[in-house]
Protein backbone atom coordinates (compact mmCIF):
# COMPACT_ATOMS: atom_id res chain seq x y z
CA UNK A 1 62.44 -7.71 -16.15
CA UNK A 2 64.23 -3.90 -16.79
CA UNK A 3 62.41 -3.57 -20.14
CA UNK A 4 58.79 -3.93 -18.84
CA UNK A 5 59.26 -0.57 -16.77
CA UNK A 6 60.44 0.84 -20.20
CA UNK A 7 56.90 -0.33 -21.39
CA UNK A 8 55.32 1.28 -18.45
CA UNK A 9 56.21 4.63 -19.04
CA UNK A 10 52.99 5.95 -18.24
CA UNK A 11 54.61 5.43 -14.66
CA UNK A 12 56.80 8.20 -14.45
CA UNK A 13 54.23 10.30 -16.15
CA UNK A 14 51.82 9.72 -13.61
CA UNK A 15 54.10 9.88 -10.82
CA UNK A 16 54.93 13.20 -12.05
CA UNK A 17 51.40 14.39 -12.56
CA UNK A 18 49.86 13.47 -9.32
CA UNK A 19 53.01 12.95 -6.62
CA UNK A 20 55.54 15.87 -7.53
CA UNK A 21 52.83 17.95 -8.86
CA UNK A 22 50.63 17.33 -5.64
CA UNK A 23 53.94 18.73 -3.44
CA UNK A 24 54.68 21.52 -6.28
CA UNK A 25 51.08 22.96 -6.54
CA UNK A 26 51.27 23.85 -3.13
CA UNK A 27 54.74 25.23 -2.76
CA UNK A 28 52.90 28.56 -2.83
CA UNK A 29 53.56 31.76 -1.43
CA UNK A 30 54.92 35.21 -0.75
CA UNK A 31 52.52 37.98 0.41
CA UNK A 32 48.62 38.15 0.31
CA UNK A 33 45.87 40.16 1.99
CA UNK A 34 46.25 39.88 5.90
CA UNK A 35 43.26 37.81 7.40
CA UNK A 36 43.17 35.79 10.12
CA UNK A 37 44.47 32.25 9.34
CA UNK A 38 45.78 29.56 11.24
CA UNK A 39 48.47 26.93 10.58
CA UNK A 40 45.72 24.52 11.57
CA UNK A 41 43.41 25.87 8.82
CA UNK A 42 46.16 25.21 6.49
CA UNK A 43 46.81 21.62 7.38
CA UNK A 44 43.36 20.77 7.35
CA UNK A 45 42.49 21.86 3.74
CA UNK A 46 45.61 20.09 2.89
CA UNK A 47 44.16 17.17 3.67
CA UNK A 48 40.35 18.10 2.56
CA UNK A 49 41.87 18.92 -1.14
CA UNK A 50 43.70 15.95 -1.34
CA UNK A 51 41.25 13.63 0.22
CA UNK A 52 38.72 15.28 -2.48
CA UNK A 53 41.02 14.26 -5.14
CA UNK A 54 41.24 10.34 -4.14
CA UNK A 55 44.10 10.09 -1.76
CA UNK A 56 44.74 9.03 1.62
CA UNK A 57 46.37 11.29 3.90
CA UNK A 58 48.51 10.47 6.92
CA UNK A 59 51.29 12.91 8.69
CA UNK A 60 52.33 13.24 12.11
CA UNK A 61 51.69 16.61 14.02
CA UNK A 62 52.96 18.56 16.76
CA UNK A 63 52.76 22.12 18.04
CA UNK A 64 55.22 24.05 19.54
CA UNK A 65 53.94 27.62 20.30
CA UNK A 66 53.40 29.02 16.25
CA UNK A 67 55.71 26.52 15.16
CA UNK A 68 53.44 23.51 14.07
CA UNK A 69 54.78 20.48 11.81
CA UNK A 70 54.28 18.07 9.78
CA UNK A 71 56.04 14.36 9.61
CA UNK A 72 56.02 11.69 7.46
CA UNK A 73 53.03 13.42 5.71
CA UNK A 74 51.98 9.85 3.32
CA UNK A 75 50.00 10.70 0.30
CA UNK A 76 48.50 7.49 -1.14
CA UNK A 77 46.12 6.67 -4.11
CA UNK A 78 44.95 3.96 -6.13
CA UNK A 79 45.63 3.71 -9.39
CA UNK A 80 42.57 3.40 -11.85
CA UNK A 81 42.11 -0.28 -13.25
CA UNK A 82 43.54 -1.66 -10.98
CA UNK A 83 46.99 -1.07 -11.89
CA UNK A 84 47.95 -0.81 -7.97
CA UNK A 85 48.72 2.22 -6.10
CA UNK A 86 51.16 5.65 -5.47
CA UNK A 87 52.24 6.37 -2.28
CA UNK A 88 54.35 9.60 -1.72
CA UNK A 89 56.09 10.35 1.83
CA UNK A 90 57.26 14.23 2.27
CA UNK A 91 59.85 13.90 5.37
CA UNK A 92 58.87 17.22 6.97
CA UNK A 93 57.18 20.40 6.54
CA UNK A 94 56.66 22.85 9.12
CA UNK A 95 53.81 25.92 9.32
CA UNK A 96 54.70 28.94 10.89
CA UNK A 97 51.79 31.72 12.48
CA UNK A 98 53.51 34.81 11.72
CA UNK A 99 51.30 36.67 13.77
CA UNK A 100 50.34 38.91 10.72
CA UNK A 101 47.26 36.70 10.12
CA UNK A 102 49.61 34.94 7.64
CA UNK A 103 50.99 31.11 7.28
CA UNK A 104 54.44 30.39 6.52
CA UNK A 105 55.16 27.01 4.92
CA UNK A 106 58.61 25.94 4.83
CA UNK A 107 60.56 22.62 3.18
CA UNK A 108 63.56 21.83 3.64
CA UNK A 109 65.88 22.56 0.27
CA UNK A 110 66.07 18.78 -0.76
CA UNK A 111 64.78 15.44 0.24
CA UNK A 112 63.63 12.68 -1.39
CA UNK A 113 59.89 11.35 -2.34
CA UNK A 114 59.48 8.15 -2.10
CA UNK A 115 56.72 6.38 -5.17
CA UNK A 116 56.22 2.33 -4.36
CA UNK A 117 53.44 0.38 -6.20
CA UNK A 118 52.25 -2.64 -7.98
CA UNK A 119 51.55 -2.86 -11.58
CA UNK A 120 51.16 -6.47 -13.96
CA UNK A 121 52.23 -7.80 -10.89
CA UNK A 122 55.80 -6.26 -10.35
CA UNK A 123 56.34 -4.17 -7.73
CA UNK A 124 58.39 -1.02 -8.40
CA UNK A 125 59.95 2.51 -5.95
CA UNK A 126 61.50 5.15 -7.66
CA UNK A 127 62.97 7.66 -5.23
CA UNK A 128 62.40 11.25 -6.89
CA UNK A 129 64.37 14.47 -5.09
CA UNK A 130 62.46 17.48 -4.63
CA UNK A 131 65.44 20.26 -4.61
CA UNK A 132 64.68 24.33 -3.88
CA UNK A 133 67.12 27.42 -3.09
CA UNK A 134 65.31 30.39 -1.44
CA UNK A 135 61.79 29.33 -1.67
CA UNK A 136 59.58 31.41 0.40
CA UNK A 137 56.00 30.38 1.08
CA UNK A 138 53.08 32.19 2.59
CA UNK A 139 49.59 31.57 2.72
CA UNK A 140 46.81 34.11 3.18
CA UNK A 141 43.42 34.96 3.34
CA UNK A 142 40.69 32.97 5.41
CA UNK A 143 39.81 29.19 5.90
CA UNK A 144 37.55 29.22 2.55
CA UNK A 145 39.39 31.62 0.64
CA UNK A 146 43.14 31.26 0.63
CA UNK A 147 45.74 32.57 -1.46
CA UNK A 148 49.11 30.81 -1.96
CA UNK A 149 52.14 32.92 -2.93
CA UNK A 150 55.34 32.26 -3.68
CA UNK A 151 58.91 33.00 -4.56
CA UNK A 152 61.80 31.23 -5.10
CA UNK A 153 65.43 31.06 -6.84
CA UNK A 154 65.34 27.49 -8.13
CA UNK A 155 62.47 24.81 -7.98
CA UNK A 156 63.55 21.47 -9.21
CA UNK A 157 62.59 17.69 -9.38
CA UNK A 158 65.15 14.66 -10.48
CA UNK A 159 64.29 10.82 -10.69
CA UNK A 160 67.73 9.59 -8.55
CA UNK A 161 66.50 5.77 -8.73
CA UNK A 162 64.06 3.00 -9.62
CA UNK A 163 63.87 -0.35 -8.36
CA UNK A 164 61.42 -3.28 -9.86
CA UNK A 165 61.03 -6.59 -7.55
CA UNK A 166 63.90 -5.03 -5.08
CA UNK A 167 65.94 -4.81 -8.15
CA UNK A 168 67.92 -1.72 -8.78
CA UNK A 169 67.73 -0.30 -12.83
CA UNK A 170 70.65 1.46 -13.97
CA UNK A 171 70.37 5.08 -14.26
CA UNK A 172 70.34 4.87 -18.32
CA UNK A 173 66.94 3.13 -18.40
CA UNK A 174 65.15 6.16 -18.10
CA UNK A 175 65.90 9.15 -16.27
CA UNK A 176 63.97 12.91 -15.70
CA UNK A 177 65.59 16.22 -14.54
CA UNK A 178 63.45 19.22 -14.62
CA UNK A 179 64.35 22.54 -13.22
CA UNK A 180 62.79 26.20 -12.89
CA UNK A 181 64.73 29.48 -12.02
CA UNK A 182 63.70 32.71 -10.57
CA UNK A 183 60.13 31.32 -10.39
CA UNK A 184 57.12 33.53 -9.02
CA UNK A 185 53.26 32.98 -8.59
CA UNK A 186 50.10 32.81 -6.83
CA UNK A 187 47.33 30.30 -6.23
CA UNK A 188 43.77 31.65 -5.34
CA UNK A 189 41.73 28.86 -3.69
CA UNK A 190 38.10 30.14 -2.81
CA UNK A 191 35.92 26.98 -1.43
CA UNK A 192 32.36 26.25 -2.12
CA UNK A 193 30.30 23.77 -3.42
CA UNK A 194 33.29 23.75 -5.56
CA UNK A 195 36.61 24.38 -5.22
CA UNK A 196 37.86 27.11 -7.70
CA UNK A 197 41.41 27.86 -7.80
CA UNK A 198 42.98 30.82 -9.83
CA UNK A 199 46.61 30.44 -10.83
CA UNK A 200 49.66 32.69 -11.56
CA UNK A 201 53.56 31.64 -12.42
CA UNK A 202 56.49 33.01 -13.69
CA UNK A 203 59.85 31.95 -14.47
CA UNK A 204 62.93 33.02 -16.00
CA UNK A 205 63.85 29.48 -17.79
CA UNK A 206 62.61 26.29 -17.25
CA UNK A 207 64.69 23.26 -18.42
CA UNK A 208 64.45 19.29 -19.05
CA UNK A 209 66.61 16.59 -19.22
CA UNK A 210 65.51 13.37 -20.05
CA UNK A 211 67.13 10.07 -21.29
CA UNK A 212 65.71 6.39 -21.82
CA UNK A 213 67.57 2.49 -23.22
CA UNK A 214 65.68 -0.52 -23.81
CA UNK A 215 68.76 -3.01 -22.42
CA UNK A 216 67.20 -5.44 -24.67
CA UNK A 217 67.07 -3.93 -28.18
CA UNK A 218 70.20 -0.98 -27.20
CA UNK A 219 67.50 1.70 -29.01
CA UNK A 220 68.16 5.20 -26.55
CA UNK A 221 67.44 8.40 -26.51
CA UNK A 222 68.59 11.69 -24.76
CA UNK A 223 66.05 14.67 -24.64
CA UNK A 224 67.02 18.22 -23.45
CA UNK A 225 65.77 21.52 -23.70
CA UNK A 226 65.03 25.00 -22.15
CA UNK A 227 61.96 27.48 -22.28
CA UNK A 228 62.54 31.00 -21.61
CA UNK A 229 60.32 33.16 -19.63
CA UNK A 230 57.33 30.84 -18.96
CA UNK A 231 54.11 32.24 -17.77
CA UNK A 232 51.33 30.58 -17.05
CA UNK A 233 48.15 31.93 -16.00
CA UNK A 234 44.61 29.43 -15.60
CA UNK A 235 41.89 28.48 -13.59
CA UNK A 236 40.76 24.99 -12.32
CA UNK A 237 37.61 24.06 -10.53
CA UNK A 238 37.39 21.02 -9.07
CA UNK A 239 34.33 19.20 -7.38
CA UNK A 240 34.36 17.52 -4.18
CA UNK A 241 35.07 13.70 -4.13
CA UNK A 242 37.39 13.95 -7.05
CA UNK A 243 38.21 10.35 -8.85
CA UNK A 244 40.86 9.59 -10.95
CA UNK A 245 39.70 6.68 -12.35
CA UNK A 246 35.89 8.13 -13.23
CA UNK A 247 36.61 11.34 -15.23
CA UNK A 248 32.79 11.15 -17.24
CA UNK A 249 31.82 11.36 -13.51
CA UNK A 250 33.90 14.06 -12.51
CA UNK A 251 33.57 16.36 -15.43
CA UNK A 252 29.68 16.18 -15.06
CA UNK A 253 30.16 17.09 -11.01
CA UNK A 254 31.59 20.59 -12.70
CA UNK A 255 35.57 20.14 -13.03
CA UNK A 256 37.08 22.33 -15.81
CA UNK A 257 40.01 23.68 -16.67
CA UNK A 258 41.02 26.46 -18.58
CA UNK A 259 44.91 27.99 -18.89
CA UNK A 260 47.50 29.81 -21.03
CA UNK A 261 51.24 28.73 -21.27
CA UNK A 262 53.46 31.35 -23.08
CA UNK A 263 57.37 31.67 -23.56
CA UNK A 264 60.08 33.75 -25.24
CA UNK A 265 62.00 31.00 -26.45
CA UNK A 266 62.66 27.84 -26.59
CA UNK A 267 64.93 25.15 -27.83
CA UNK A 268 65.34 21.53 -28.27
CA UNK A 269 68.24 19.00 -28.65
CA UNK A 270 67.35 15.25 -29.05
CA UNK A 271 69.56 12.28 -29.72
CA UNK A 272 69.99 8.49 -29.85
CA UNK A 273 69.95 5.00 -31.75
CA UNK A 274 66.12 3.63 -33.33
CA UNK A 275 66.90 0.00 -35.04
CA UNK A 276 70.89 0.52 -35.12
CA UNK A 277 70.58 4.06 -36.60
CA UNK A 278 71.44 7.49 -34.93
CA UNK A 279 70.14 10.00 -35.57
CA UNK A 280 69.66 14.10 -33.77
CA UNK A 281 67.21 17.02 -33.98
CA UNK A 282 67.61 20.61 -32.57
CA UNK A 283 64.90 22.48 -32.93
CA UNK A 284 64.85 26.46 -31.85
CA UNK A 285 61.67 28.67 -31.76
CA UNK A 286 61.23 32.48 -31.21
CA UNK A 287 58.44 32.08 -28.43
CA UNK A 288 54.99 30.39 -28.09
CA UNK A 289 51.88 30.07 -26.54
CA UNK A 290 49.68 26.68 -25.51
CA UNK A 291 46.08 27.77 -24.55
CA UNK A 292 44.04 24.61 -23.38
CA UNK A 293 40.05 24.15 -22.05
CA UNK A 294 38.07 21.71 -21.11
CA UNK A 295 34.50 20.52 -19.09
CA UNK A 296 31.62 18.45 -19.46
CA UNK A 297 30.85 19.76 -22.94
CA UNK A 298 33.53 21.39 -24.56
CA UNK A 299 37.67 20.89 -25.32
CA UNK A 300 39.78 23.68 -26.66
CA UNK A 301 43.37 23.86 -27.46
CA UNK A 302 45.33 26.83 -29.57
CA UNK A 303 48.70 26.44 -30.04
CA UNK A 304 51.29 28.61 -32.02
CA UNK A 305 54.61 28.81 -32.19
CA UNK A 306 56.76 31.56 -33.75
CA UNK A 307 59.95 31.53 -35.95
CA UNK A 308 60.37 28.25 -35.37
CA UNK A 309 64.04 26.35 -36.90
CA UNK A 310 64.57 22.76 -36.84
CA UNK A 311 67.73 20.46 -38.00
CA UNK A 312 67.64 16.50 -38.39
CA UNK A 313 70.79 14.30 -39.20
CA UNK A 314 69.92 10.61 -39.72
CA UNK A 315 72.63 8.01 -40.55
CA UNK A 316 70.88 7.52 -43.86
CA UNK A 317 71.55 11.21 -45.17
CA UNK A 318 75.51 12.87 -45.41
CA UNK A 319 73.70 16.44 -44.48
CA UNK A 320 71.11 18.03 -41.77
CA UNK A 321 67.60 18.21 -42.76
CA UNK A 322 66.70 21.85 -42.00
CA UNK A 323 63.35 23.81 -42.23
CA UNK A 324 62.06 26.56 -40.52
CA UNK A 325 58.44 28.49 -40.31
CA UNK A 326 58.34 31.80 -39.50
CA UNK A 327 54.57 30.70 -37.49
CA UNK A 328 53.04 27.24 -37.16
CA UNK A 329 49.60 27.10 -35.41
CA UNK A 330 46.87 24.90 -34.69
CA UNK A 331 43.54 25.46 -32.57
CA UNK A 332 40.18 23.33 -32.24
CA UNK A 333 37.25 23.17 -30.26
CA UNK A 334 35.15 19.91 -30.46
CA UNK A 335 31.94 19.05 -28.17
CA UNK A 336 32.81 15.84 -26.61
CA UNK A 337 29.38 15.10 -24.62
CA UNK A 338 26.95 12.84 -26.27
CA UNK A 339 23.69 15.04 -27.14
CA UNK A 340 20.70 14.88 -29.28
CA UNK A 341 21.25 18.56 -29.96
CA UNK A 342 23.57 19.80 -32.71
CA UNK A 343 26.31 21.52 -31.67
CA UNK A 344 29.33 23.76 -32.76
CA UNK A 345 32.99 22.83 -33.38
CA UNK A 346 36.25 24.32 -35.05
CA UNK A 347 39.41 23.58 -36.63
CA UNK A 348 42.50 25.65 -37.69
CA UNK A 349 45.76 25.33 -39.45
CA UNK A 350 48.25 27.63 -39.78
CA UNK A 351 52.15 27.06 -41.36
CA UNK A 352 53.36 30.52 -42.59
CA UNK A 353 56.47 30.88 -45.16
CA UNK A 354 57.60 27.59 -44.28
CA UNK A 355 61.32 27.15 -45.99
CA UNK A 356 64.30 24.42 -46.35
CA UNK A 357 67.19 24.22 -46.93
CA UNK A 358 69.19 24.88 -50.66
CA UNK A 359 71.03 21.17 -49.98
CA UNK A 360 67.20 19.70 -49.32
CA UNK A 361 66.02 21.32 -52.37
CA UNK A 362 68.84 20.49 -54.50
CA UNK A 363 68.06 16.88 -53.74
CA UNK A 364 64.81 16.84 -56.59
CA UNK A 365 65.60 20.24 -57.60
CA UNK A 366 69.11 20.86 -58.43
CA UNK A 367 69.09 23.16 -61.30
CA UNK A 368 66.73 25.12 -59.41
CA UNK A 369 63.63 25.47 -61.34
CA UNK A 370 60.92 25.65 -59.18
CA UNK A 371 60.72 29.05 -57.46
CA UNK A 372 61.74 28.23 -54.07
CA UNK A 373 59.96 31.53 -52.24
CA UNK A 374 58.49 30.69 -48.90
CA UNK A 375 55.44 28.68 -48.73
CA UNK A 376 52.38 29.19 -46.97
CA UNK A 377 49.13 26.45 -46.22
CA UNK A 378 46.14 27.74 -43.66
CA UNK A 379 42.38 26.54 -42.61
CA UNK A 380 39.92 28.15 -40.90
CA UNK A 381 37.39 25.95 -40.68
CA UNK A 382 34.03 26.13 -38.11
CA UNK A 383 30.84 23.75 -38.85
CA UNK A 384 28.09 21.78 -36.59
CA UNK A 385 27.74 18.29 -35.17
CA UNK A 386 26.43 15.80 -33.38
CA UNK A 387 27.81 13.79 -30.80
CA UNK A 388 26.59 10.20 -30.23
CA UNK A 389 29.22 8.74 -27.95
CA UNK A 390 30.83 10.32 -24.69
CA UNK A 391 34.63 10.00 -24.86
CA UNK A 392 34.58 9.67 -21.20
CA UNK A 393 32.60 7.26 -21.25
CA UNK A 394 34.85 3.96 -19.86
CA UNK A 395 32.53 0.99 -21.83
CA UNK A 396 33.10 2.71 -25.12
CA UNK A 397 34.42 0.26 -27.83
CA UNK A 398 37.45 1.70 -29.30
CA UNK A 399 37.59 -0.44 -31.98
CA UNK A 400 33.91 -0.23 -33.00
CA UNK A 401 33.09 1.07 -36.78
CA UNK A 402 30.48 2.95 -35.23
CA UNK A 403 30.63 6.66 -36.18
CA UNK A 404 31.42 9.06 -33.19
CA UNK A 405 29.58 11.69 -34.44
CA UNK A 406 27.48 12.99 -37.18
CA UNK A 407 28.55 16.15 -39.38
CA UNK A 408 25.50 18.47 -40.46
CA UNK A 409 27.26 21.56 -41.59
CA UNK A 410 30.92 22.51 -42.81
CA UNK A 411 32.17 26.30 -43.55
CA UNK A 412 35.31 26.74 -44.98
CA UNK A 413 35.97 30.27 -43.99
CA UNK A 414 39.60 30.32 -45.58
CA UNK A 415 41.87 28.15 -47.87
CA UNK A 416 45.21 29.05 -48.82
CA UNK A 417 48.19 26.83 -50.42
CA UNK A 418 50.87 28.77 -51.31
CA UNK A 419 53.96 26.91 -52.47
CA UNK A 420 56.49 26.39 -55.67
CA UNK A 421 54.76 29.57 -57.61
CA UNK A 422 51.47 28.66 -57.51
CA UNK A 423 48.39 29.74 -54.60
CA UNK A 424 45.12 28.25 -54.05
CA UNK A 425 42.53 29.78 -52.27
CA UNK A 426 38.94 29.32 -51.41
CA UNK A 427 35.74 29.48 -49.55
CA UNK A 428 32.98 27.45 -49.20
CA UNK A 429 29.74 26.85 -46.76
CA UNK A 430 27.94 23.51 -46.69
CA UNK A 431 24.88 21.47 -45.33
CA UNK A 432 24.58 17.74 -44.57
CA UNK A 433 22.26 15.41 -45.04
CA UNK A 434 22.19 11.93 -42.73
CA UNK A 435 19.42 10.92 -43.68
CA UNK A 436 20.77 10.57 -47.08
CA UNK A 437 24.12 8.24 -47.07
CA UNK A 438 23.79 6.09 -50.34
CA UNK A 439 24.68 9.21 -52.81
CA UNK A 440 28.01 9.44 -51.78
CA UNK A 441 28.87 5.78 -50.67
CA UNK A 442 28.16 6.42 -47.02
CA UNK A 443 28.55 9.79 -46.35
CA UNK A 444 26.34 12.14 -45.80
CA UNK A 445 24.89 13.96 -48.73
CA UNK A 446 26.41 17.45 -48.84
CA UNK A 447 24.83 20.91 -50.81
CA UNK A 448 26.38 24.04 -50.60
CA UNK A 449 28.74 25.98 -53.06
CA UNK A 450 32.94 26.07 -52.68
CA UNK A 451 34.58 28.69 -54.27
CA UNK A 452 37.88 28.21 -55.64
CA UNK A 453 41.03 30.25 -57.64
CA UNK A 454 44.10 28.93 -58.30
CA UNK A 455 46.67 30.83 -60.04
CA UNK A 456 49.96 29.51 -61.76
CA UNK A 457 49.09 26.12 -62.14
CA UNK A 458 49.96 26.12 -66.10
CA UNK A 459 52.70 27.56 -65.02
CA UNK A 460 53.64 24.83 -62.34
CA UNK A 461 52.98 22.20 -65.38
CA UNK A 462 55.54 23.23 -67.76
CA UNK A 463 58.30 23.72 -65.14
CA UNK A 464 57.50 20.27 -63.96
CA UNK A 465 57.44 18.92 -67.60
CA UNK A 466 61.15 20.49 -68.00
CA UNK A 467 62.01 19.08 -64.63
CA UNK A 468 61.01 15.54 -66.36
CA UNK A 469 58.65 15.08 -63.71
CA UNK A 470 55.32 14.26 -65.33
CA UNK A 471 54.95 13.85 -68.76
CA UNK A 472 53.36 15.33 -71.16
CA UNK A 473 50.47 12.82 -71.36
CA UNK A 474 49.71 13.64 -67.49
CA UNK A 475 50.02 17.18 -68.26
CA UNK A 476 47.75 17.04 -71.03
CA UNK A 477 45.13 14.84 -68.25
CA UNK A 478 45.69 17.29 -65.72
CA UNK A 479 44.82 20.50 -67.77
CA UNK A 480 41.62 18.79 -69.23
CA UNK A 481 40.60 18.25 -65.79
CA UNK A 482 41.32 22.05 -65.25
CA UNK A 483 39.31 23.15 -68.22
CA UNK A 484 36.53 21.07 -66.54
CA UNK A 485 36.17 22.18 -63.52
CA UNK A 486 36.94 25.87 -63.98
CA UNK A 487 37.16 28.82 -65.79
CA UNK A 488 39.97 31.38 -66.94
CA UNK A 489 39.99 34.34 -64.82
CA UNK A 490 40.72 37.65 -65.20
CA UNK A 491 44.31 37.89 -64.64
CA UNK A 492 47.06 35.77 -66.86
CA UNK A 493 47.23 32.25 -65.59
CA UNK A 494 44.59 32.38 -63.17
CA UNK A 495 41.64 29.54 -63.01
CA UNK A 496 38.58 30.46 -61.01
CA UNK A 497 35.53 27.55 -59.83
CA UNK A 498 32.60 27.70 -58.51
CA UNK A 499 31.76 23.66 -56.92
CA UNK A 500 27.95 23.54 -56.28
CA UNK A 501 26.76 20.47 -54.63
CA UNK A 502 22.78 20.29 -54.96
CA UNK A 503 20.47 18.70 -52.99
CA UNK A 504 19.17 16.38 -55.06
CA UNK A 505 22.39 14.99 -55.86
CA UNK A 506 23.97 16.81 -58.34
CA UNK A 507 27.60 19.12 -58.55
CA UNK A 508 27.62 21.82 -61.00
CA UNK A 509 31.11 23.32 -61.99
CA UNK A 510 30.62 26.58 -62.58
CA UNK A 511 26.91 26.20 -63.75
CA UNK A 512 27.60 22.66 -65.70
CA UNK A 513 26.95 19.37 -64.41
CA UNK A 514 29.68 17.24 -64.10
CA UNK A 515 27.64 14.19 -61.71
């Protein structure tokens, strides 16, 4: 029975997205413009937001003079397909008039949430503890256009216990601990047709604990880390009659989302057993950002990450595996609504003067033969498509070999591998054909030209013919293929190409046809 909640993992993650988040988002507050707003006003978009977003809303209130609160507030919701339903009961919270035009909100510094549902026909309660020092809370503004601020020394959630069938899991099974210190922010809500919220936060580190066993198979692992000065600033709007389990219907209603995530630092420790071996990683990083978008047409992520160091010991190797990058980014930005219109998309890699260790390179390397300066791989890459499926779209057959989409044009606006002493780089701007699938066994015919220069590859070959490598037979096959496709270039060991693909079917190397 305790490994099935290990296979339901998705539990905690939604518990943690839609019950502690749904108390967190609106532990908001410190100072805002001075309007006249009630505690009353308050409560009641409480319960309009999250009856917009699917759940059911109980509490019981009472008033005494600018005092009012807030018992037992219940926050329930199904779970999509089925898979039962959330409930989340906050013991107290009490609103304060201050007289000012301004709302206090106030928690008390720890209780616990209480999650109970059904899922494959096991019911499950985790108790969760909500935790704060010196959070101050006030609310702003008027009925349709409040602003949440807040304040607060610590901020923390911690999973204390799960039970499945009335039966208690040890603590080991899986566990969460995640903390925030010397936190700030603000959260704009302006109400319309829409409901557009514009978010602030700040905080000085926030850290994670987590830990997991399967009792059946003993595999475990322990996760912790930290992130230093986090920042986060986004907006979210988000339609009326919100539901979970219909997001093609929701995103067409007008929800988006667009934020940035950025830190000074961050590091990583994991640890544990996978099929009777142990093994760790640490992982440090010079700062960071995580920019993410998305609505009824478009998803965007950009993600980089700067001087970034990671070690890995596994019982199968007597040393660390370390590397580092001095920057590793990626960004893309894909249409995801089916359309007959083509439309634009992107895609971008960057790993800059990525390095290892002497030990690592010592392992195929030893006497050190292959220059071992840092290396360096990046795509920009921006084209057009069309999209003949919605992703959202709940009767879509995962496992169909229907295409997804179909590409019409691919630029390669940049191409660089830079490694062991030799560089590649390129360009290189092409059309599709779909009409046309049989010339290239199913895919569509391209024409356009790429053009290529690679320098030191001769080079590359003899060092790896010393190294015993490849042989001289595959070096001999490998610079005919060379002389084939390109031509020498201007500057000693340098091999320039010019790929044309025509449309008729043909691909010229540098003016002679090689299909």
């Amino acid at each position: 029975m305790r490994h099935k909640l290990i296979k339901k993992g998705y539990l905690m993650s939604v518990f943690l997205r839609r019950s502690c988040g749904a108390a967190l988002a609106y532990a908001v507050a410190t100072q805002g413009a001075f309007a006249d707003l009630s505690a009353d006003d308050v409560w009641s978009d409480w319960q309009s937001y999250f009856t917009s977003m699917g759940y059911t809303v109980t509490g019981d209130e009472s008033t005494s003079g600018d005092v009012t609160t807030i018992s037992n507030m219940t926050l329930s919701v199904a779970l999509p397909e089925e898979d039962g339903q959330f409930q989340m009961v906050m013991p107290e919270m009490t609103l304060t008039e201050i007289g000012d035009g301004t709302v206090t909100i106030d928690l008390p510094e720890s209780f616990p949430m209480e999650i109970t549902g059904q899922a494959e026909d096991e019911n499950f309660a985790a108790t969760v503890t909500y935790s704060h020092s010196q959070l101050n809370m006030v609310v702003s503004g008027t009925p349709d256009d409040m602003t949440y601020d807040y304040k607060a020394d610590n901020l923390g959630v911690k999973l204390d216990s799960i039970e499945v069938d009335g039966e208690a899991l040890p603590k080991d099974v899986f566990g969460i601990d995640v903390q925030a210190s010397d936190l700030s922010g603000s959260s704009r809500m302006q109400i319309g047709d829409n409901r557009n919220i514009s978010q602030t936060f700040n905080a000085a580190t926030l850290s994670y604990d987590l830990n997991f066993q399967d009792p059946e198979s003993g595999e475990n692992g322990l996760i912790n880390g930290q992130l230093d000065q986090l920042a986060f600033e986004g907006n979210n709007v988000v339609p009326p009659d919100f539901d979970f389990s219909d997001p093609e219907a929701f995103y067409k209603a007008g929800f988006s989302f667009d934020g940035t995530f950025t830190y000074a630092a961050g590091s990583t420790d994991l640890s544990g057993t996978s099929e009777g071996q142990a093994f760790s990683m640490n992982s440090t990083s010079e700062g960071g950002r995580f920019a993410a978008s998305i609505d009824a047409e478009r998803i965007v992520y950009d993600i980089d990450q700067n001087s970034t160091k990671m070690a890995v010991t596994t019982a199968g190797l007597p040393f660390p595996i370390e590397l580092s990058m001095a920057k590793a980014g990626l960004n893309f930005e894909f249409p995801i609504q089916q359309s007959d219109e083509v439309q634009p998309f992107g895609f971008g890699l960057n790993l800059t003067d990525f390095t290892m260790s002497d030990i690592l390179w010592g392992i195929f390397d030893p006497a050190g033969a292959l220059p071992r300066d840092p290396a360096t791989i990046a795509l920009d890459a921006t084209g057009t498509a069309k999209v003949l499926m919605n992703i959202f779209d709940p009767e879509i057959d995962v496992e169909s070999d229907e295409a997804p989409g179909e590409l019409h044009s691919l630029k390669i606006n940049e191409l660089l591998v830079s490694l062991v002493g030799a560089k590649l780089t390129g360009t290189g701007d092409f059309a599709f054909d779909n009409t046309n699938t049989e010339e290239f066994d199913g895919l569509p015919s391209p024409s356009g030209v790429a053009n290529l220069q690679l320098v030191g590859a001769n080079q590359l070959i003899d060092t790896l013919i010393g190294m015993g490598i490849i042989s001289d037979e595959d070096a001999l096959g490998a610079r005919m293929m060379m002389g084939l496709m390109a031509v020498p270039g201007e500057e000693p060991d340098t091999l320039n190409s010019k790929i044309e693909f025509t449309e008729d079917g043909q691909i010229l190397a540098n003016g002679q046809r090689i299909k």
